[in-house]
Protein backbone atom coordinates (compact mmCIF):
# COMPACT_ATOMS: atom_id res chain seq x y z
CA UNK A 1 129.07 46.74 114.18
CA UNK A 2 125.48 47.49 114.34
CA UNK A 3 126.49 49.48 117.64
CA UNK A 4 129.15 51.77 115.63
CA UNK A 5 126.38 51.85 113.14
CA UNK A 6 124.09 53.37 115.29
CA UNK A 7 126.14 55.72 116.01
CA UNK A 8 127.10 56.76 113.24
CA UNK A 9 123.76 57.56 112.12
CA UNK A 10 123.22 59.24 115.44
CA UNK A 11 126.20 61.21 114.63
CA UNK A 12 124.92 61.66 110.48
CA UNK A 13 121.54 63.19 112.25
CA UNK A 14 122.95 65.49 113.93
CA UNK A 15 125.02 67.00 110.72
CA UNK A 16 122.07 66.94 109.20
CA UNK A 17 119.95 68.57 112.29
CA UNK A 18 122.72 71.45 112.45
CA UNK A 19 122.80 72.01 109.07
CA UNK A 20 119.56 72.81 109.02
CA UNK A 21 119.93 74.69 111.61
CA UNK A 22 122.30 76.91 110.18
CA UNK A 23 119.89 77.40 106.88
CA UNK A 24 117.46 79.20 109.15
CA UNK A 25 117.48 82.95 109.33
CA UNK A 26 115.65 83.92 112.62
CA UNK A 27 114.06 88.01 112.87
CA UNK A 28 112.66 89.67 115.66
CA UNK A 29 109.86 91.61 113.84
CA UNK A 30 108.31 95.04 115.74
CA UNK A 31 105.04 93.73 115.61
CA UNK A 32 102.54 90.81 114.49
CA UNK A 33 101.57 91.73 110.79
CA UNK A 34 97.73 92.18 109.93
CA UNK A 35 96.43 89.84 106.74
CA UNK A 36 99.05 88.26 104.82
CA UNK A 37 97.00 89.26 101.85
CA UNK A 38 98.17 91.97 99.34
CA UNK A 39 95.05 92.94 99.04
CA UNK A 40 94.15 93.86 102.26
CA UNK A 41 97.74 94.08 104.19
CA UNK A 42 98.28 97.56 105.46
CA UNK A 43 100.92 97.13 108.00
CA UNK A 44 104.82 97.33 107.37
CA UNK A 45 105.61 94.10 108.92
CA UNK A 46 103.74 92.61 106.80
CA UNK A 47 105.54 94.08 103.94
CA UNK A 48 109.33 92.45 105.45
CA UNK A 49 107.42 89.32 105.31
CA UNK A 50 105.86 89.64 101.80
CA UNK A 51 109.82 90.87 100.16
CA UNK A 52 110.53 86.39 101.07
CA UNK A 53 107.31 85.74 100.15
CA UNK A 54 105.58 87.51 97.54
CA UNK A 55 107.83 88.76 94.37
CA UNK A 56 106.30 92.00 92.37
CA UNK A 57 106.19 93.31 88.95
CA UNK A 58 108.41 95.80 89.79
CA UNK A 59 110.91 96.24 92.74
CA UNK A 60 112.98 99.17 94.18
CA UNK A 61 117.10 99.22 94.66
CA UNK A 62 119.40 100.99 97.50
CA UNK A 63 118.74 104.32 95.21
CA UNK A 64 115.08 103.92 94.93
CA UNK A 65 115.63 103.60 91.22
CA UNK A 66 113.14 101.10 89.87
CA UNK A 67 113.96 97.26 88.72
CA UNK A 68 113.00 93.83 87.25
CA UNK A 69 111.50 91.78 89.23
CA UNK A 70 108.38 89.85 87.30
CA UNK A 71 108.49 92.29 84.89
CA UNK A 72 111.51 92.27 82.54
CA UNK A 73 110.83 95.60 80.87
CA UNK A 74 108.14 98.50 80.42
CA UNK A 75 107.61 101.34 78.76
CA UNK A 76 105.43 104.29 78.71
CA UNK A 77 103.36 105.66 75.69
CA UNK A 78 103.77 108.99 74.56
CA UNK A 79 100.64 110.44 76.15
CA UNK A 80 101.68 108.40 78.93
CA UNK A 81 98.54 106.88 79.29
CA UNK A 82 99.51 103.49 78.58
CA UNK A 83 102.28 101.30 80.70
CA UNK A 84 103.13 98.14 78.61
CA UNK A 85 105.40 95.84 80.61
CA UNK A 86 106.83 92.13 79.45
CA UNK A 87 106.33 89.56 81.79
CA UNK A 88 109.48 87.22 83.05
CA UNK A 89 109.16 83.62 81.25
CA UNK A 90 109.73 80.50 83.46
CA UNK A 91 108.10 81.78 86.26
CA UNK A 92 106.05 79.04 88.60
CA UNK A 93 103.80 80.13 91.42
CA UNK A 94 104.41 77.58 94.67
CA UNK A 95 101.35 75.45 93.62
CA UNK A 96 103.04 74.92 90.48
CA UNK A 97 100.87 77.40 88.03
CA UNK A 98 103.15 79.27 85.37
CA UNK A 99 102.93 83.03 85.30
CA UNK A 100 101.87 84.50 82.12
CA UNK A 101 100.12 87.70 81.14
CA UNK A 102 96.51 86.23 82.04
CA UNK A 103 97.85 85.69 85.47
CA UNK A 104 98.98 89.08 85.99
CA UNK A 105 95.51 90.40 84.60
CA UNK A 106 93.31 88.46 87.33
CA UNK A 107 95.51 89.72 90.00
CA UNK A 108 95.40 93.46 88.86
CA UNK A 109 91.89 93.19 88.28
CA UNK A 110 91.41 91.98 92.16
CA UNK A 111 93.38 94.68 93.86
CA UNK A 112 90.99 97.25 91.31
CA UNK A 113 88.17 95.70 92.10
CA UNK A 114 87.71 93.03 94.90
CA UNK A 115 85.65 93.94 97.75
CA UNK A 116 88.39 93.51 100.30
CA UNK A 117 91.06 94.80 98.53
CA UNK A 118 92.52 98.16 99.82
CA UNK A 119 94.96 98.61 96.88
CA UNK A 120 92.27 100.24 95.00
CA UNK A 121 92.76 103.70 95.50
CA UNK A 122 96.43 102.84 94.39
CA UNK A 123 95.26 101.31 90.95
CA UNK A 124 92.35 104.16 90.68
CA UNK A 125 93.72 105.70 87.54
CA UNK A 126 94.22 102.25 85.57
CA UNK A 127 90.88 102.29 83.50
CA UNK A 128 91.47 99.07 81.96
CA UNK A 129 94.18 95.94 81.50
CA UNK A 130 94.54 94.38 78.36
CA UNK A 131 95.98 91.04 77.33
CA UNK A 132 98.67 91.29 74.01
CA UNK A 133 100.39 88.14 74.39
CA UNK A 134 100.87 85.56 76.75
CA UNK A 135 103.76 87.80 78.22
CA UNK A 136 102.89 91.32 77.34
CA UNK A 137 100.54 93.70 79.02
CA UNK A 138 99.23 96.94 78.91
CA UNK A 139 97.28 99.11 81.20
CA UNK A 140 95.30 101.79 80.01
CA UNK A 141 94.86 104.73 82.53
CA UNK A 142 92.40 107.31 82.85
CA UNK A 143 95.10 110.24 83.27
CA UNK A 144 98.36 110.45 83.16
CA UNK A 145 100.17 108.69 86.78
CA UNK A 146 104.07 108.54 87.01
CA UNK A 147 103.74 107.50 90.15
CA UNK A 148 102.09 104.02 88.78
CA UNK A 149 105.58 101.49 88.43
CA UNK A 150 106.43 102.60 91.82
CA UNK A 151 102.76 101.26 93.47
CA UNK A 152 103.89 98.26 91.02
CA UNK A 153 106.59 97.94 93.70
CA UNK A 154 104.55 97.36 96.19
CA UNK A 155 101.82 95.10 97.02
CA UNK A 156 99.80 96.17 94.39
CA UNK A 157 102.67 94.34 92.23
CA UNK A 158 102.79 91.18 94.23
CA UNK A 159 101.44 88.57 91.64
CA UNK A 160 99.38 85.02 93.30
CA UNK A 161 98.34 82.21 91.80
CA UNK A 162 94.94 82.31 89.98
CA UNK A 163 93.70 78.90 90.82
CA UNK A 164 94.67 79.15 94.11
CA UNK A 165 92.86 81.95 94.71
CA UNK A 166 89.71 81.38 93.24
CA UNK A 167 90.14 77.83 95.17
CA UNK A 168 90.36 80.21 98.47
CA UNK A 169 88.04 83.17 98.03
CA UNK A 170 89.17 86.44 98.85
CA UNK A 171 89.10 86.21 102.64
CA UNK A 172 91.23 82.92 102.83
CA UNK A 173 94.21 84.18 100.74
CA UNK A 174 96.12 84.64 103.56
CA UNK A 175 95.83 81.09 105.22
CA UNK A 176 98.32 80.06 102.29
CA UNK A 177 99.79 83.54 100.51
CA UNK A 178 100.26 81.60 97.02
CA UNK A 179 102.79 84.03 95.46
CA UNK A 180 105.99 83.35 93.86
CA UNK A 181 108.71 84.52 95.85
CA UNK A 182 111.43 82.69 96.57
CA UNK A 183 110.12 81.17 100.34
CA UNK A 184 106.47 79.75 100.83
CA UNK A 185 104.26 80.55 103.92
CA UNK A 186 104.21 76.97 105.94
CA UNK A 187 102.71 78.37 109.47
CA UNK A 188 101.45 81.55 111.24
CA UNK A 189 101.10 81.78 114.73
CA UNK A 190 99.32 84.87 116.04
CA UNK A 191 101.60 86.82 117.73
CA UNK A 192 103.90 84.04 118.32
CA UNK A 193 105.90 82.97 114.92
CA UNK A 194 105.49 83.21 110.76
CA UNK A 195 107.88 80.29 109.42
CA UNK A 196 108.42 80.49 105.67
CA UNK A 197 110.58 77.86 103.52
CA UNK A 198 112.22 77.82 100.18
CA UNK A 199 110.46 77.44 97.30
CA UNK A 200 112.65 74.73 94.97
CA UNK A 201 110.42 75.77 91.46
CA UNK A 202 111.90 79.66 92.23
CA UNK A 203 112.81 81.18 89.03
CA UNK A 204 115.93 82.80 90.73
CA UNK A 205 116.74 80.20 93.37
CA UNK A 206 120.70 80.59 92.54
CA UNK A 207 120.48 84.15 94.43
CA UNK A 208 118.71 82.25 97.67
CA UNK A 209 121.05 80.88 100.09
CA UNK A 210 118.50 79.88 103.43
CA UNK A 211 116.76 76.79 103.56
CA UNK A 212 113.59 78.06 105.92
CA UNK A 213 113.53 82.37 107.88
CA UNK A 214 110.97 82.55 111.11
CA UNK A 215 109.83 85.68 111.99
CA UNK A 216 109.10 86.36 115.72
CA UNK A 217 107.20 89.44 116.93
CA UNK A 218 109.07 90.89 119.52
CA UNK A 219 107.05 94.72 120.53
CA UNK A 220 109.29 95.54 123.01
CA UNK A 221 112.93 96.74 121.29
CA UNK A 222 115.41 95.76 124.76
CA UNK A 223 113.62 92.27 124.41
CA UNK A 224 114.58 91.99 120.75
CA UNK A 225 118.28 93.25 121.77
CA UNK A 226 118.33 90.54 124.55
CA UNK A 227 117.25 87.93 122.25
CA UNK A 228 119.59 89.26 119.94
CA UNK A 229 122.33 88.93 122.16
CA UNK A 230 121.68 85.64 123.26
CA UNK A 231 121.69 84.18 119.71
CA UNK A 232 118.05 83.58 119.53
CA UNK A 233 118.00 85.98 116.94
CA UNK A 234 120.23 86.50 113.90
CA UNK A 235 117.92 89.67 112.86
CA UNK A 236 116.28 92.56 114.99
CA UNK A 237 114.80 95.21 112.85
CA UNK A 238 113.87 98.61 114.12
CA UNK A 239 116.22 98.24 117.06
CA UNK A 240 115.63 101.21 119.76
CA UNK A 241 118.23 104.23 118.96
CA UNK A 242 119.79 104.06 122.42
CA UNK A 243 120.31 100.61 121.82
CA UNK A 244 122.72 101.16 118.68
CA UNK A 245 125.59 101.63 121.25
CA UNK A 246 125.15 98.58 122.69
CA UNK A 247 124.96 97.21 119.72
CA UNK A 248 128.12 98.83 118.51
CA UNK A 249 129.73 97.68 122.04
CA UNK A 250 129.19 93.82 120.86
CA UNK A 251 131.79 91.97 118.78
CA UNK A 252 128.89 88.96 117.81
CA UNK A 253 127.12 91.83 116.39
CA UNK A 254 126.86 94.49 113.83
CA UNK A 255 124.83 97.73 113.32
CA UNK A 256 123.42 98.64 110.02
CA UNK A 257 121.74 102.21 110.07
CA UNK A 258 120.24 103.52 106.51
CA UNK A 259 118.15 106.77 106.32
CA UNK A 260 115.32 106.00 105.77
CA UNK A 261 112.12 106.77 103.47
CA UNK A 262 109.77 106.66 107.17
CA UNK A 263 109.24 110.07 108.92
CA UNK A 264 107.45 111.00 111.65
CA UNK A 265 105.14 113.95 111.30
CA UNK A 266 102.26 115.83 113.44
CA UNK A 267 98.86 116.58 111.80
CA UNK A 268 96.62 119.17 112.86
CA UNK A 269 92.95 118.64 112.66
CA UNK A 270 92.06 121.99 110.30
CA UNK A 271 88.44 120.95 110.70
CA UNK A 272 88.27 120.76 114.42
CA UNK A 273 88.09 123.68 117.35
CA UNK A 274 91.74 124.22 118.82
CA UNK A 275 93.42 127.30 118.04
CA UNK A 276 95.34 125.13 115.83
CA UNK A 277 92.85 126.13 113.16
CA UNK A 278 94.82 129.67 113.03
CA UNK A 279 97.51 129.29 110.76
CA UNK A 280 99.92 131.85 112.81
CA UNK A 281 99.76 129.54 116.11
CA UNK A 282 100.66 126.61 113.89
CA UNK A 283 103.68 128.84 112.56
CA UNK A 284 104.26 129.38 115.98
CA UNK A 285 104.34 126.37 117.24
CA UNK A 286 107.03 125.21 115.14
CA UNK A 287 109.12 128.59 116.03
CA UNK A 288 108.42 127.01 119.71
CA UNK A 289 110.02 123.82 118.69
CA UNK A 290 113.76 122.52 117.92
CA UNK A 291 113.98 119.30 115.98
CA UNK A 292 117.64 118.97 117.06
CA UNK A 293 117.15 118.70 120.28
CA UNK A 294 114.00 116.20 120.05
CA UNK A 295 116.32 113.83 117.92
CA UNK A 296 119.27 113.83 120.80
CA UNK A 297 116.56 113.54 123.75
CA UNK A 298 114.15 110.66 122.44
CA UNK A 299 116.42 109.14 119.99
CA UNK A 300 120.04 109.32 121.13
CA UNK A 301 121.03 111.51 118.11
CA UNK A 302 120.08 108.34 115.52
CA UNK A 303 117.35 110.10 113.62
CA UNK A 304 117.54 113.33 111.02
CA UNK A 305 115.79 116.44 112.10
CA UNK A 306 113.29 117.22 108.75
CA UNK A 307 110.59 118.86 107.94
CA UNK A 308 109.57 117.72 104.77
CA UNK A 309 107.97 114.60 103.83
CA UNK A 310 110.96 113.75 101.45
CA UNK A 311 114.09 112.83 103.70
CA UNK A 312 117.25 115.44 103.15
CA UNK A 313 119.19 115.65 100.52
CA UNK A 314 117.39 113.16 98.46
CA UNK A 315 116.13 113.33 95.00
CA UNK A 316 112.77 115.07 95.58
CA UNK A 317 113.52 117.37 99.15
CA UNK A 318 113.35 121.02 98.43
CA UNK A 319 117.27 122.16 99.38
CA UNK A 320 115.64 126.13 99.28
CA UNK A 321 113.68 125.14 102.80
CA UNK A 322 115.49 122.98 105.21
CA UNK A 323 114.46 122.60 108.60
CA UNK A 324 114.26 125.45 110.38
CA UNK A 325 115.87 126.28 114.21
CA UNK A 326 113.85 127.50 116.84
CA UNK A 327 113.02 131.10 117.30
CA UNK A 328 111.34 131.14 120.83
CA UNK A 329 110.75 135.42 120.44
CA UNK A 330 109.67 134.86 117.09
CA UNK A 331 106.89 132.10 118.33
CA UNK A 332 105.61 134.61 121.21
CA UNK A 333 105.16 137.78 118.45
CA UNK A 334 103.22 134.79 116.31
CA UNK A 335 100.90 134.11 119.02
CA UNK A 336 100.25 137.72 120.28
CA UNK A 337 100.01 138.91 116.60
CA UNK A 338 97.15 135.63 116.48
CA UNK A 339 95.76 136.99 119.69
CA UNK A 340 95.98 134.26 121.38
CA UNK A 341 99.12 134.37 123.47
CA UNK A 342 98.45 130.75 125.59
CA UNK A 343 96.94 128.87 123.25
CA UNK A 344 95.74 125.32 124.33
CA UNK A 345 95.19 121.56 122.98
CA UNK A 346 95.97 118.15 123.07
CA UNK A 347 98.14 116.13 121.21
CA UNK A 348 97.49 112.55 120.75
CA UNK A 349 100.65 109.90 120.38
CA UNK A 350 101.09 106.37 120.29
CA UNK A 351 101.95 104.51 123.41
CA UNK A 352 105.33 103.52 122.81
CA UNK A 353 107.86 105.16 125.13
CA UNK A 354 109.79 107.40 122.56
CA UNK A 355 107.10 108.82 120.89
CA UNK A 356 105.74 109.55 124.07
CA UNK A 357 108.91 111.16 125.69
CA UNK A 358 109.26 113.04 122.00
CA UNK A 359 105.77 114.63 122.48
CA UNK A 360 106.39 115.46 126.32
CA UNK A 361 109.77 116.86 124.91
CA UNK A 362 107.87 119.59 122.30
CA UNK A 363 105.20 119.79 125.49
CA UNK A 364 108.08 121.41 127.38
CA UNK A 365 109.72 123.32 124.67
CA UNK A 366 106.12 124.84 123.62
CA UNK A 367 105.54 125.95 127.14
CA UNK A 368 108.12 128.44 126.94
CA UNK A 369 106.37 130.27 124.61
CA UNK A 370 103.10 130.09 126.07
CA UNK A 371 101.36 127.06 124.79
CA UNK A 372 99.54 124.62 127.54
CA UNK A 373 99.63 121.13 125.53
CA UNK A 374 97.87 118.11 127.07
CA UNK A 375 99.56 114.69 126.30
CA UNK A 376 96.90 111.67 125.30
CA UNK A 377 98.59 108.48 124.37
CA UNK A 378 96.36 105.54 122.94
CA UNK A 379 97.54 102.12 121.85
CA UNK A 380 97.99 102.51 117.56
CA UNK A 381 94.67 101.01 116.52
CA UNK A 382 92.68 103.15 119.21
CA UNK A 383 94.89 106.30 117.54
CA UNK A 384 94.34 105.84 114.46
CA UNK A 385 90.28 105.38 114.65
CA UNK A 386 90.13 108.53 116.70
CA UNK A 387 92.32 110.26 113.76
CA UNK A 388 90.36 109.16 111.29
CA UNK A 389 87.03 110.23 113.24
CA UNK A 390 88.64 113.84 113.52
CA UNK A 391 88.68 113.47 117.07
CA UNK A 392 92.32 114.74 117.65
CA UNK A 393 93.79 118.58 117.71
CA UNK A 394 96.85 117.04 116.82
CA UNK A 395 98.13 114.14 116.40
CA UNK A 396 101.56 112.54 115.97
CA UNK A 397 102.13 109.83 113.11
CA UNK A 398 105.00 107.18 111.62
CA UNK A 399 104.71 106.77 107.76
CA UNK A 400 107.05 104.41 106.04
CA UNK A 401 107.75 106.14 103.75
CA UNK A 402 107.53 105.35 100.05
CA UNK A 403 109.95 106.13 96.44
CA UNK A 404 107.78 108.45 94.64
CA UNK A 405 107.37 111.50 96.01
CA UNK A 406 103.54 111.21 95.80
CA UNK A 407 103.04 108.44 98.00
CA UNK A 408 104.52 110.41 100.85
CA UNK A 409 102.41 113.44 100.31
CA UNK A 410 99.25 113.10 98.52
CA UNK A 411 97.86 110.26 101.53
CA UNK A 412 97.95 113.23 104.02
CA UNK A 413 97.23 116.98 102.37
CA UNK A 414 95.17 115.86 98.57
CA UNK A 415 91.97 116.58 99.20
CA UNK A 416 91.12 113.15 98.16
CA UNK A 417 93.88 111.77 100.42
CA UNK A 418 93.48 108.72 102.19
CA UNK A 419 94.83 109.91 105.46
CA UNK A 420 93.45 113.48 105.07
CA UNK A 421 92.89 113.36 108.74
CA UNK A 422 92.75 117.15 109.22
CA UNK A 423 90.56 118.10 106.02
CA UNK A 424 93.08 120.30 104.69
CA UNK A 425 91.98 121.39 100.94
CA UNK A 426 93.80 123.84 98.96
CA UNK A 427 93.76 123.94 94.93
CA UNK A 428 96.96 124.91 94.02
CA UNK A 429 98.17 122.19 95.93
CA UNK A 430 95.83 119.57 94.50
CA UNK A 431 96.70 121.53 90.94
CA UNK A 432 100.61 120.99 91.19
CA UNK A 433 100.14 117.37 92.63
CA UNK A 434 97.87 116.41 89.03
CA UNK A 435 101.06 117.82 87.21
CA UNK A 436 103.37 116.50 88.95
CA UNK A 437 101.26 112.83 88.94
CA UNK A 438 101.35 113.91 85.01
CA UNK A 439 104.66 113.69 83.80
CA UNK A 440 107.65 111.21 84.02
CA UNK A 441 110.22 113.33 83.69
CA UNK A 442 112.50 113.05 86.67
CA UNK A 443 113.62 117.11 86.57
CA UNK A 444 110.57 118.17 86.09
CA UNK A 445 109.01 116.40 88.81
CA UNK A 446 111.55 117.23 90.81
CA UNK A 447 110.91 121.06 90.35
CA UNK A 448 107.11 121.09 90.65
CA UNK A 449 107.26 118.74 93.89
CA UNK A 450 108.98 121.80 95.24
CA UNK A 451 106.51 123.84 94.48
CA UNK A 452 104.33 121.40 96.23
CA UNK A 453 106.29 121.53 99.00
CA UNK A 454 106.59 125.46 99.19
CA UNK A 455 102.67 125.22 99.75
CA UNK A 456 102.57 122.69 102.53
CA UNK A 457 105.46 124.41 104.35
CA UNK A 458 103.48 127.52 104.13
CA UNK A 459 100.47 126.30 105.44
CA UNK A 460 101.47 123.97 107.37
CA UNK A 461 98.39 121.64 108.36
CA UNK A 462 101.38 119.08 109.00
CA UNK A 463 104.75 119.43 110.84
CA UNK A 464 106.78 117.05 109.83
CA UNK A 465 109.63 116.48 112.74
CA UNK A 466 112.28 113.98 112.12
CA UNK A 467 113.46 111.59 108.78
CA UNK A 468 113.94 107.82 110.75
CA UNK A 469 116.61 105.76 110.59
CA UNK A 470 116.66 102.04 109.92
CA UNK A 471 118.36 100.56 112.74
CA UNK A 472 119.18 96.75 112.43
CA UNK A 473 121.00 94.62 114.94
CA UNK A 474 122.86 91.23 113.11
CA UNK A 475 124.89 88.55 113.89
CA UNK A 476 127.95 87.91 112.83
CA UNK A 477 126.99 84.91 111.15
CA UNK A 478 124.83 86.62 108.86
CA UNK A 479 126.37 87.88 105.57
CA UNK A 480 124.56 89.48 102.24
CA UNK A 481 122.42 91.74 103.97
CA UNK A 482 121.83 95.02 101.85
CA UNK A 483 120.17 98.16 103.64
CA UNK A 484 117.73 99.56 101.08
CA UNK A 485 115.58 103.24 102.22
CA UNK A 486 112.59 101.08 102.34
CA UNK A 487 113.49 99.14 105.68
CA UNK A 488 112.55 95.80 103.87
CA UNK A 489 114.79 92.98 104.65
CA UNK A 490 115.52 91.44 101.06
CA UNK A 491 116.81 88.19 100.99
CA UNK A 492 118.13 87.76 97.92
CA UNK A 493 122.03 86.84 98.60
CA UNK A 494 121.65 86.43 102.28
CA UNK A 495 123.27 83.64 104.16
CA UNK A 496 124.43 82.15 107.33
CA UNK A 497 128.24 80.87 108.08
């Protein structure tokens, strides 16, 4: 008896081992995300990681419409200077503190204010946030921002605990990230593995369906695919574009592609000393160029030419200028009518391999019509501080991507713009962008954002190249997964069979 016993508990263990098992969603991230901080996260990895983690006032859908998430309701006030939004009842944080108005107060007032928060160009027009009730706030801006409940749907929305942060100070938030999403950060290991695990007190739990998700950084796309393939993974996100086919090939797996809000897009430094500076070789250049042909070279067809920093076809993308094709005649008349009929410079990429073979791609295609480009790559950080030292011509960059139209245009070409790289400044630009910022009214936006974009595509102190696609590899054992524009993996409704 005691032997049968034995192993039957032997036997009971390893239900219960494999069971768990089976409640744990494995992804191959891209990269290792920065601080797991809201405040002072600027990477998108970190943002896949915050959607289990961290829920917001505010969240997007597959239409980039927004929705409830912490905050049941809102509504504008006439002058649309005031945003009052109800807060959800029955809402715990994962050291047990309730959610209430107070609570979402403190953590406004840190991403406005706090030293080491980065959110606060984000929340620069909120002047003030009042208190009504213990589920009812307002914030009182300084202008007029439409663009306001879609930062709410980002980190700047992501509410913490209060006691839990002033018990960890502003540079130790991220040891324990204590939101009130539906998983809760148990371990980080640099560049190794993030584990998360289900929060019981979650005000939605019925919707949650894994017991624990562990999120690998994987940089290197064919070793994501391999550990894909093996089962090691049930998730890859941002799988290569030549390896959708093989994904395709596999009957464990499944490709999900989604356009996607993320572009890629070239900024030229306007304040530098490369003939870029003359606005008829930057014309030129993109005569020189086709975006067709860099999408089926570098990217296996996967991507969508663009050149706009709103994706085409959607809500806010100017239908009057779609991308044009390449004009190789036109770009030599534009460069002898500039004077300058070899013009040369160097354009700085990242070191991954596509982005690479995209910019030795427009290096060829520009040489036919005179240009000599030189190719620098530098690892991202190393690219980005030279970018924002102005020590580029040009320089290629990947943006997300965000719903409102503003947060895909204003960071690069406002004067005031956060990624102004290039110091490009011109009024009636910054004049339709306040107007457009002004108003909430959808059509209206829509047509003064295509004025906005008239402007840049005139000047062009950007060329934006190609729209991205979200490319995920699955498993066949996972089930629930929704695509959304944003690339986020939400996981609300996912499970494992």
């Amino acid at each position: 008896m005691r032997r049968f016993g034995l192993a039957c508990l032997l036997v009971f263990g390893l239900l219960i081992a494999n069971a768990q098992a089976a409640g744990t969603l494995r992804i191959g991230l891209n990269e290792d995300p920065d601080a797991l901080d809201p405040a002072r996260g600027g990477s998108f990895v970190g943002r896949i990681v915050f959607a289990a983690v961290c829920d917001k006032l505010v969240d997007t859908d597959p239409a980039n419409d927004i929705v409830p998430q912490l905050a049941t309701a809102w509504r504008w006030s006439a002058d649309n200077l005031a945003l009052t939004l109800t807060i959800r009842d029955g809402v715990a944080f994962h050291d047990g503190e309730k959610l209430d108005a107070e609570a979402v107060k403190t953590n406004l007032e840190r991403y406005r204010t706090a030293p080491e928060s980065v959110r606060k160009g984000e929340l620069k027009a909120v002047a003030s946030v009042d208190v009504l009730d213990s589920h009812t706030v307002v914030l009182h801006l300084s202008r007029p921002y439409a663009p306001l409940l879609p930062v709410l749907a980002d980190r700047a929305g992501m509410m913490l605990s209060p006691k839990a942060m002033a018990r960890l100070g502003g540079d130790k938030i991220a040891n324990e990230l204590p939101c009130a999403g539906p998983f809760k950060l148990t371990e980080r290991v640099a560049q190794d593995r993030i584990v998360v695990d289900r929060f019981p007190g979650y005000w939605d739990a019925a919707s949650i369906h894994l017991d624990r998700i562990v999120y690998q950084p994987i940089p290197d796309t064919s070793i994501r695919l391999v550990n894909l393939r093996a089962g090691q993974l049930d998730i890859a996100e941002r799988l290569g574009a030549t390896d959708a086919a093989a994904v395709k090939k596999d009957p464990k797996l499944r490709l999900i592609a989604q356009p996607a809000l993320a572009y890629e897009t070239m900024s030229f430094n306007l304040a530098g000393n490369s003939p870029l500076k003359n606005p008829l070789v930057r014309e030129a250049l993109e005569a020189a160029i086709d975006r067709d042909v860099i999408n089926q070279v570098a990217m296996d067809g996967q991507f969508i030419p663009s050149n706009q920093f709103e994706a085409p076809g959607s809500r806010y993308w100017n239908p009057d200028r779609p991308a044009p094709g390449r004009d190789l005649a036109r770009a030599k008349a534009l460069l002898a009518q500039a004077g300058i009929p070899r013009p040369t410079f160097t354009l700085t990429v990242g070191n991954e391999p596509i982005v690479q073979q995209v910019g030795q791609v427009m290096q060829s295609m520009a040489a036919e019509a005179g240009f000599d480009i030189k190719l620098r790559a530098l690892e991202a950080n190393a690219m980005i501080a030279a970018a924002k030292a102005g020590d580029y011509d040009a320089v290629m960059a990947i943006w997300s991507g965000r719903a409102d139209p503003d947060g895909n245009v204003q960071i690069w070409l406002a004067s005031d713009g956060f990624l102004n790289w290039g110091k490009y400044s011109n009024s009636q630009f910054d004049d339709l962008l306040a107007q457009a910022r002004s108003i909430t009214d959808i059509p209206a936006r829509q047509a003064l954002y295509r004025q906005v974009s008239q402007v840049y595509l005139n000047d062009r102190p950007h060329l934006v190249l190609y729209h991205m696609k979200w490319l995920w590899g699955l498993s066949d054992r996972v089930t629930g997964f929704v695509p959304t524009p944003d690339g986020l993996i939400r996981v609300r409704g996912v499970a494992l069979r």
